[in-house]
Protein backbone atom coordinates (compact mmCIF):
# COMPACT_ATOMS: atom_id res chain seq x y z
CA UNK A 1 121.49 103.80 79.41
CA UNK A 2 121.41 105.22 82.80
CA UNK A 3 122.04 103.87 86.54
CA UNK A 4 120.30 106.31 89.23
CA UNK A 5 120.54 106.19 92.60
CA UNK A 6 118.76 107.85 95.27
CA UNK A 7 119.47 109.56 98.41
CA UNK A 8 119.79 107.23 101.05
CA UNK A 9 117.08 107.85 103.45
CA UNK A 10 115.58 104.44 104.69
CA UNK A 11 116.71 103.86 107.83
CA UNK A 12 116.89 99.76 108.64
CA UNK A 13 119.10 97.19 109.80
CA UNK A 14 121.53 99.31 111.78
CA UNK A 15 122.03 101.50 108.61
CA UNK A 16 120.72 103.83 106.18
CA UNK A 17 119.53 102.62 102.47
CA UNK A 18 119.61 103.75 99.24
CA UNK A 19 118.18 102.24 96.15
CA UNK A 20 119.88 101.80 92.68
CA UNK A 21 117.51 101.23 89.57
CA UNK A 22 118.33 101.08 85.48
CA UNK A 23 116.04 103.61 83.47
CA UNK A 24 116.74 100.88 80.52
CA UNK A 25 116.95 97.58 81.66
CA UNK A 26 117.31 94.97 84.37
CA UNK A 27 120.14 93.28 82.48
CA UNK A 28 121.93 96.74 82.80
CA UNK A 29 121.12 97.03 86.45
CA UNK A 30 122.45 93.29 87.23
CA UNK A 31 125.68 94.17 85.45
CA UNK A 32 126.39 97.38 87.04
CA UNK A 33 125.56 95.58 90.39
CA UNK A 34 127.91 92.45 89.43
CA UNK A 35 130.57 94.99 88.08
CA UNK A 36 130.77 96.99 91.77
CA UNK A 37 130.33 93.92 93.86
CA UNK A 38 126.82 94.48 95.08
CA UNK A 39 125.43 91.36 96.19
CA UNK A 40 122.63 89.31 94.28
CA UNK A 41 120.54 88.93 97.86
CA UNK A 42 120.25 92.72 97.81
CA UNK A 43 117.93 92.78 94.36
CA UNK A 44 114.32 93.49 94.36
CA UNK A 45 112.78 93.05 92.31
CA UNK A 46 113.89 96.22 90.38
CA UNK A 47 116.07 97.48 92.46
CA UNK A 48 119.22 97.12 94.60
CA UNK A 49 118.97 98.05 97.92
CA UNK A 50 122.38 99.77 98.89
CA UNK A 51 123.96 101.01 102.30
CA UNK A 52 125.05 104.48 102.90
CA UNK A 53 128.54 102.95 103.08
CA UNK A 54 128.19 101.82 98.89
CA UNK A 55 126.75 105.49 98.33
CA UNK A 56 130.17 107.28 96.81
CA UNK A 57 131.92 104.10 95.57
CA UNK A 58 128.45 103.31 93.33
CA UNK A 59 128.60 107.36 92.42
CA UNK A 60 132.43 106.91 91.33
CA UNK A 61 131.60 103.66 89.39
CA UNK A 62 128.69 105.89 87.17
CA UNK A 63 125.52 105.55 88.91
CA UNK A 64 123.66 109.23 88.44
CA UNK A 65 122.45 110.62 91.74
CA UNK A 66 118.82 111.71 92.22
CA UNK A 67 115.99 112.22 94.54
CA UNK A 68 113.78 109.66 95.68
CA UNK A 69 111.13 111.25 93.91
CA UNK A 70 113.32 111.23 90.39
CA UNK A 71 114.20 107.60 90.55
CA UNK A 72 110.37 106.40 91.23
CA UNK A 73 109.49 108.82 88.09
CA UNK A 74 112.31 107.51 85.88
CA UNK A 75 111.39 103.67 86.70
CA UNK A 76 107.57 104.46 86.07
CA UNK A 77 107.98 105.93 82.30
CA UNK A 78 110.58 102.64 81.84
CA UNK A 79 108.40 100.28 82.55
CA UNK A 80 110.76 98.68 85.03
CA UNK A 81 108.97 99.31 88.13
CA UNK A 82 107.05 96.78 90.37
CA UNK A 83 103.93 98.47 92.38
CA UNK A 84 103.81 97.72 95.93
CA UNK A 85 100.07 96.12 94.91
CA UNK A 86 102.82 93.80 92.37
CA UNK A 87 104.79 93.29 94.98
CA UNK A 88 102.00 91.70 97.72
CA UNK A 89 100.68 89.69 94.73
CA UNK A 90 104.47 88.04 94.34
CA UNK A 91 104.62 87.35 98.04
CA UNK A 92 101.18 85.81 98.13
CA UNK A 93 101.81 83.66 95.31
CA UNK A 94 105.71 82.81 96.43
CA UNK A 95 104.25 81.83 99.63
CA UNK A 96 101.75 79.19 98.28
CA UNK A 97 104.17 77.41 96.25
C-alpha cells in the first residue's frame, strides 16, 4: 500500500501541478485524497492532480515522493494507469452521450 507523488512540474492555471497516484488501488487513492481534503473535481481518472501549495502537507500526511518518471512506472506494473489513447477514447464516448 503506497501513495506516490511526483514532483510538481506542470505548470497551469496560475500554478504548478503535481500528481498523486495509489500503486494498489483507487479505493486507497480516494481515501487518502478524502482523508487530506483534496477535492473529488481534482481526480482523473487515476490520479489527483495537486498544487504546489498541497505538495508538503500531502508529504506529511504519507504520500512517498518520486519522480515523474517513478510514478508513471509504478502505475504501469499496477495496472492502475489510463493511456492517453484510454483517455481520448473516454472523452469521445463521454461526449456522445
Amino acid at each position: 500500500m503506497t501513495v506516490l507523488i511526483d514532483t510538481p512540474l506542470w505548470p497551469k492555471h496560475g500554478t504548478v501541478w503535481a500528481h498523486l497516484v495509489s500503486d494498489e488501488s483507487i479505493t486507497e487513492l480516494r481515501e487518502f485524497a478524502e482523508s487530506t481534503g483534496l477535492p473529488p473535481r481534482s481526480f482523473d481518472l487515476d490520479h489527483y492532480d495537486v498544487p504546489v501549495e498541497r505538495y508538503d502537507d500531502l508529504v506529511a500526511a504519507g504520500a512517498v515522493p518520486v519522480s515523474p518518471r517513478e510514478l508513471v512506472e509504478r502505475l504501469r506494473r499496477s495496472g492502475l494507469r489510463v493511456t492517453p489513447r484510454e483517455r481520448r477514447e473516454r472523452a469521445a464516448r463521454d461526449s456522445l452521450g
